[in-house]
Every structure is written in C-alpha cells, then in structure tokens.
Protein backbone atom coordinates (compact mmCIF):
# COMPACT_ATOMS: atom_id res chain seq x y z
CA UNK A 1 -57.92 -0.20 11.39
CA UNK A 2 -56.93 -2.12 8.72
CA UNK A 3 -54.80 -5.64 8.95
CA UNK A 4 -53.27 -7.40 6.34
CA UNK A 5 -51.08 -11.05 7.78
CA UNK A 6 -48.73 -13.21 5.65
CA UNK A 7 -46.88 -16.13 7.11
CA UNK A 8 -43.42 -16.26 5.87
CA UNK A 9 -41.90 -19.64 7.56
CA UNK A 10 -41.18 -19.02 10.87
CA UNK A 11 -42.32 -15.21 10.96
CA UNK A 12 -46.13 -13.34 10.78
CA UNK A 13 -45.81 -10.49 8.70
CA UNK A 14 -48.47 -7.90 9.96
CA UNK A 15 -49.14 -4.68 7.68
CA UNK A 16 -51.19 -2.03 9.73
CA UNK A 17 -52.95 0.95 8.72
CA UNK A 18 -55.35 3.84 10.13
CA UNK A 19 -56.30 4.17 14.06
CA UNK A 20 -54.79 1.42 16.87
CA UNK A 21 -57.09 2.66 19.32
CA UNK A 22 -59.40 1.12 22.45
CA UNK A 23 -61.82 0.56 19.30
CA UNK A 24 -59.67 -1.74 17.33
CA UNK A 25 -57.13 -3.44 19.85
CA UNK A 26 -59.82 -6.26 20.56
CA UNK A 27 -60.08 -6.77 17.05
CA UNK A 28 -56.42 -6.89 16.14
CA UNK A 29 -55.29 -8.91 19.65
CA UNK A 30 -58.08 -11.65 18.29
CA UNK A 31 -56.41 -11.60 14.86
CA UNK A 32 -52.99 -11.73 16.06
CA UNK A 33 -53.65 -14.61 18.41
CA UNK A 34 -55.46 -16.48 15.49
CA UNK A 35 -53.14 -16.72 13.32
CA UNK A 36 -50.07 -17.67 16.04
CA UNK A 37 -52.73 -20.72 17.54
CA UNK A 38 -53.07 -21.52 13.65
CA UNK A 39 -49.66 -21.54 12.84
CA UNK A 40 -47.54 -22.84 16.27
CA UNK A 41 -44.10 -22.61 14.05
CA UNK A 42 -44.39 -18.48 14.22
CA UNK A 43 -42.16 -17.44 16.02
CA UNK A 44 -41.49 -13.65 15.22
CA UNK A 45 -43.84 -10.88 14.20
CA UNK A 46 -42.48 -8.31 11.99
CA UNK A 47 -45.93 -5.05 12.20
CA UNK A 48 -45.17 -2.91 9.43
CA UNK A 49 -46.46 0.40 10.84
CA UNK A 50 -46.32 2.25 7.85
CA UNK A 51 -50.27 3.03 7.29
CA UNK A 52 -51.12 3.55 11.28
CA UNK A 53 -51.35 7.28 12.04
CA UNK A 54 -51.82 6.93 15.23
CA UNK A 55 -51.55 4.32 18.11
CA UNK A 56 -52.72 4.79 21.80
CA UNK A 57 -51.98 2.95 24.97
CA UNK A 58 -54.48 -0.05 23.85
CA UNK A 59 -52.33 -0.82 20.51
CA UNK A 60 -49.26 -0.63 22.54
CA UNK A 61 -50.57 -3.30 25.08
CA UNK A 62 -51.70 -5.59 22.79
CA UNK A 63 -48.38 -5.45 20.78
CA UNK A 64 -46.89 -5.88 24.28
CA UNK A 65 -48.75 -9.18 25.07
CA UNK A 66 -48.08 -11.00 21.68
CA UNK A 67 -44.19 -9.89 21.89
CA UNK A 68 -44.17 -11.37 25.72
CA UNK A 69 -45.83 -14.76 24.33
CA UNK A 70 -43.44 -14.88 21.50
CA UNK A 71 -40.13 -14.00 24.23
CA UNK A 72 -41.27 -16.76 25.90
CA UNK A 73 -41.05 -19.34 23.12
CA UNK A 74 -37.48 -17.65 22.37
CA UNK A 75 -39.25 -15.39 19.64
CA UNK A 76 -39.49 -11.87 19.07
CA UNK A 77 -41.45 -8.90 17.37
CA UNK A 78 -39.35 -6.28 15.11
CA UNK A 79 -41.12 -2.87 14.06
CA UNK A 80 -40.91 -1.60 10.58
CA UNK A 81 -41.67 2.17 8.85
CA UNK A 82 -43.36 3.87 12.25
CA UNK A 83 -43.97 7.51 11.26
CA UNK A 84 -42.41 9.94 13.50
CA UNK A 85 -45.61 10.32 15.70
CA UNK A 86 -46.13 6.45 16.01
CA UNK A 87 -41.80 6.00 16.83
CA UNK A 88 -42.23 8.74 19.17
CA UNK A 89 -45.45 6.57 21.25
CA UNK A 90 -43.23 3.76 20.89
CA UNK A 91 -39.79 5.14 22.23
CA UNK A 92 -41.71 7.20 25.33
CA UNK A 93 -43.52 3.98 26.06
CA UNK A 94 -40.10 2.10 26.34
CA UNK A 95 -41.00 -0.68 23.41
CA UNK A 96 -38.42 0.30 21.28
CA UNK A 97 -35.95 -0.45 23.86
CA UNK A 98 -37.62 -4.51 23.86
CA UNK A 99 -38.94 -4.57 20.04
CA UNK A 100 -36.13 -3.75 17.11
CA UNK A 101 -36.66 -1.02 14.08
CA UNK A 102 -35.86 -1.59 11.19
CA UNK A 103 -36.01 0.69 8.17
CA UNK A 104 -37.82 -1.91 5.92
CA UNK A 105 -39.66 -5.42 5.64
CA UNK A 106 -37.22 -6.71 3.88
CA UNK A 107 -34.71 -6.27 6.47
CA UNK A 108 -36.74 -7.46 9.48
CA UNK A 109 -37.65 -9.99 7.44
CA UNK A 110 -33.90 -10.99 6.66
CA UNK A 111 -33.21 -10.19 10.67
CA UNK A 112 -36.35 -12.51 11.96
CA UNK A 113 -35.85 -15.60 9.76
C-alpha cells in the first residue's frame, strides 16, 4: 500500500494505491489517525481510490471508523476514482450509501470545503 496525505484547510486529502488488505489496514488506520490528532480542524477526508486494486473487509473497516469519528464532529469522508472492482466492494458493503462518489478530487474537494 502506498499513502500519500495533503491537508487542504478543513479537509485530508488521502491518495491510495496497491493492496488495502489485513496487511496494510494497521498501517493506514495509524496514518489516518495521525494526521486528524495533528490537525483537529480536519474535518472531511476525501481517499482518492484511484491506485488501490483491491480492498478487503480490513480497508473497509478502517475507512468505516475514521468516517464514524469524523460524523461525529459533523464531518464526513467522500470517495473519489474507485475502479469498478473497488466501487463494487464498496456498494455491496453498503459504504457508498454513508460515504459520497465523486468523479474527481477536484469536485470532492469543492463538495468537502
């Protein structure tokens, strides 16, 4: 897994790529909680899915957990350019009915701030 995070005022950009698996959920729930402790004025998450191939049940909780902190604080987490194999883990796990698509970071972007 790679994971690249920009703060953009009151939103953590988070660009994913490769396997969001049991292997790298640990990993990426310790990064994503990082950088929302460091910066307490986040309060979206737009994860640009466009480099992961392939997320399991692991990914999808951690994702889960940081979008039910951020609902809490009135926040939310938007999903941006799943391939059709990651959309389709996402719609059959029900997040897609809780976290909004959009077709590109620039829209979540415009949608989060």
């Amino acid at each position: 897994m790679d994971l690249q995070v920009e703060i953009k005022g009151g939103t953590l950009l988070a660009r994913l790529a490769g396997e969001i698996d049991l292997a790298a959920a640990d990993t990426l729930r310790s990064s994503l909680e990082n950088e929302l402790d460091r910066n307490p004025g986040v309060r979206h998450i737009v994860v640009n899915l466009g480099g992961v191939k392939y997320i399991d049940s692991s990914g999808l909780g951690v994702l889960l957990g940081r979008y039910r902190r951020l609902s809490r604080e009135g926040g939310g987490m938007f999903i941006v350019g799943a391939a059709p194999q990651v959309r389709k883990i996402f719609q059959m796990s029900g997040l897609l009915g809780i976290m909004r698509e959009f077709s590109n970071e620039a829209e979540a972007m415009d949608h989060a701030g």
